[in-house]
Protein backbone atom coordinates (compact mmCIF):
# COMPACT_ATOMS: atom_id res chain seq x y z
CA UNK A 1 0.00 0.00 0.00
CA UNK A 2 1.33 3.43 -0.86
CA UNK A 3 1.68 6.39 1.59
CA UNK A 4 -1.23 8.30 -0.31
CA UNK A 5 -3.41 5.65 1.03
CA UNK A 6 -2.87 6.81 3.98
CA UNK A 7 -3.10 9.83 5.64
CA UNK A 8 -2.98 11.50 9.52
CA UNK A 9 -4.64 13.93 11.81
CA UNK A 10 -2.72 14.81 14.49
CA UNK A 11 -5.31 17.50 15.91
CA UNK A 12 -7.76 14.59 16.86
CA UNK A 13 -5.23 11.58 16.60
CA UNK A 14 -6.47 9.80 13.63
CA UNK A 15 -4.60 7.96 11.20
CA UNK A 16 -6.47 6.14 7.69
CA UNK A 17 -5.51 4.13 5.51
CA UNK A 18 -7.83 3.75 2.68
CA UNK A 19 -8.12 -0.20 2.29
CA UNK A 20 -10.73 -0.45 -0.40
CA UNK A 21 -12.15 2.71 -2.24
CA UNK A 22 -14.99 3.70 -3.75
CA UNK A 23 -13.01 2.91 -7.18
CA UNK A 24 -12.08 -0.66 -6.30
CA UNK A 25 -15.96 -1.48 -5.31
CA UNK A 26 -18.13 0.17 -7.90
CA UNK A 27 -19.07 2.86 -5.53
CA UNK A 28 -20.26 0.43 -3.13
CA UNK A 29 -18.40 0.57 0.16
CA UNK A 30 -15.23 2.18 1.25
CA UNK A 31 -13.05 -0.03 3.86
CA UNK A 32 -10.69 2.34 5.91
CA UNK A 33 -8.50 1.44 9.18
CA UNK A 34 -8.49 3.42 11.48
CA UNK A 35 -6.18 3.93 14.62
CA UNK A 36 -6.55 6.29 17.19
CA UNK A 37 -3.72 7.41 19.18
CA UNK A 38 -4.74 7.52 22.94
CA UNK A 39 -6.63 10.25 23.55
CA UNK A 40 -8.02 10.28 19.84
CA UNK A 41 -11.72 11.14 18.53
CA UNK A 42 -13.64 11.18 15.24
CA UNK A 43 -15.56 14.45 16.16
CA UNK A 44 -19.25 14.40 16.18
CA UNK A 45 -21.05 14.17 12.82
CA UNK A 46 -23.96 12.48 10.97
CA UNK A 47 -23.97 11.10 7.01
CA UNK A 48 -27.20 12.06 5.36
CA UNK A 49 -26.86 9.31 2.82
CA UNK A 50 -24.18 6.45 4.10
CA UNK A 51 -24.65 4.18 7.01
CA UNK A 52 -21.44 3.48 9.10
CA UNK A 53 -20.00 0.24 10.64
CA UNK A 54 -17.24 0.05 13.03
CA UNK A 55 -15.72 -3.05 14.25
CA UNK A 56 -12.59 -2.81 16.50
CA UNK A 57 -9.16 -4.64 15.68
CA UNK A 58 -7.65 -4.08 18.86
CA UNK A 59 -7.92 -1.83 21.71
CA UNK A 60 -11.26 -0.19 22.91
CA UNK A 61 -13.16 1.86 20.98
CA UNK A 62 -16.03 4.41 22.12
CA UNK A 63 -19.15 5.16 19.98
CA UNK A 64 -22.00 7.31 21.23
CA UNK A 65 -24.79 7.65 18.74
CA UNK A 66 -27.53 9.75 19.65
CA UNK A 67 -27.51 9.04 23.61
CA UNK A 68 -26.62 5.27 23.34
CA UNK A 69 -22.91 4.88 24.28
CA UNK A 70 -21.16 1.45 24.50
CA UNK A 71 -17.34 0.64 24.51
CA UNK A 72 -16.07 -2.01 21.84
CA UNK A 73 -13.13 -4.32 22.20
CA UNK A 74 -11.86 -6.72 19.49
CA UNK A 75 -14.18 -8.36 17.11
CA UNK A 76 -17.26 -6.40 18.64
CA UNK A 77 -19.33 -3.97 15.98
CA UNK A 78 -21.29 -0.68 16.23
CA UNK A 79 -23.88 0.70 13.22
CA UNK A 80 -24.45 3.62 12.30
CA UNK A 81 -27.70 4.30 10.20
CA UNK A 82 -27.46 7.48 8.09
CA UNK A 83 -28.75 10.34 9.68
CA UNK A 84 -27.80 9.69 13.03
CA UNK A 85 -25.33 11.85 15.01
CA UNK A 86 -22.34 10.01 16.10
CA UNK A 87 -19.07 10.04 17.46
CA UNK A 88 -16.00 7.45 18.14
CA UNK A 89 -12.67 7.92 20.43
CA UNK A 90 -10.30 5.61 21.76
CA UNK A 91 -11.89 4.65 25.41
CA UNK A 92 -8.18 3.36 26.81
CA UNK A 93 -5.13 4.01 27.27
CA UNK A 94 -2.91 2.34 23.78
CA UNK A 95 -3.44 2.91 20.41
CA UNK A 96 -7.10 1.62 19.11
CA UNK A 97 -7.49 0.29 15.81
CA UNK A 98 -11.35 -0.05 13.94
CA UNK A 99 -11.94 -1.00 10.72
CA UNK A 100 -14.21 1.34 9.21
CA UNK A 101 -16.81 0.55 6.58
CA UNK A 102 -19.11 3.05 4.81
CA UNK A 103 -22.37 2.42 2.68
CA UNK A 104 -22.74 2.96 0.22
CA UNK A 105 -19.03 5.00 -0.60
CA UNK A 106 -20.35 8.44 -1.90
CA UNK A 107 -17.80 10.73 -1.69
CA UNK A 108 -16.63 9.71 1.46
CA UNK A 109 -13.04 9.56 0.77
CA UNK A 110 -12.39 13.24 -0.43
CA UNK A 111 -14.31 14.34 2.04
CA UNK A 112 -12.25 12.60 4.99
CA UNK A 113 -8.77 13.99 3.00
CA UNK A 114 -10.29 17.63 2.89
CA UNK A 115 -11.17 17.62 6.57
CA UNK A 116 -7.82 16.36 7.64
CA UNK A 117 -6.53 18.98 5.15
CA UNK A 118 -8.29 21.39 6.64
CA UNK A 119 -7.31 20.78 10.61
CA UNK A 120 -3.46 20.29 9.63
CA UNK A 121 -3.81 23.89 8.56
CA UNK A 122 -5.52 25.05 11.42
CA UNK A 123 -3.55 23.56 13.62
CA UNK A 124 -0.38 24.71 11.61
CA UNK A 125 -1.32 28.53 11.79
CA UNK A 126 -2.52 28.21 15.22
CA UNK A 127 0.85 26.91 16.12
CA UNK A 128 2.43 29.57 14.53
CA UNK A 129 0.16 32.40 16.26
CA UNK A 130 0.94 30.75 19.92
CA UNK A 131 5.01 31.47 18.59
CA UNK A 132 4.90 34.60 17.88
């Protein structure tokens, strides 16, 4: 796998890497693995048009949708139907790993790369402000 499959967020602790894509299953799902550094969130959100699974490789995993919150450990799933505000963080105290799928794929892989984009800048120029 080559580095531009994968990509980081060191604001929240995230780290993807883009396992199957839209382009490898006809639009149908996307596959990415995530692992959260301790500490490490997906930030509250909802999909209007994708429903979410996450099922933990190792470590625990935290997902709150709506007001239902559970922790995951290896092998155990979560869903989350479209529509429904969610979020996920590592609930201990290594590294968590989930594989995330996503149906159907949308645009869900630009979207992921524009909003890790978009907090390595703002973490870059807020960085810079705190220097000066």
């Amino acid at each position: 796998m080559t580095r531009e499959n994968e990509i980081s967020d060191p604001l929240t602790g995230q780290h993807l890497k883009f396992v199957q894509r839209a382009a490898d299953t006809g639009g149908e799902f996307l596959h990415v693995e995530v692992r959260l550094s301790p500490g490490g969130y997906v930030p509250r959100h909802a999909h209007l048009r994708q429903d979410e699974r996450v099922t933990v490789l190792s470590g625990e995993v935290a997902v709150k949708v709506g007001r239902r919150e559970q922790v995951l450990h290896r092998g155990e799933s979560a869903e989350v139907g479209r529509r429904h505000l969610h979020r996920v963080w590592n609930a201990g105290p290594v590294d968590a790993r989930f594989l995330l799928e996503v149906r159907p794929a949308r645009r869900m892989e630009g979207a992921m790369r524009t909003v890790v984009r978009v907090t390595g800048w703002v973490n870059a120029l807020t960085r810079r402000s705190r220097a000066r």
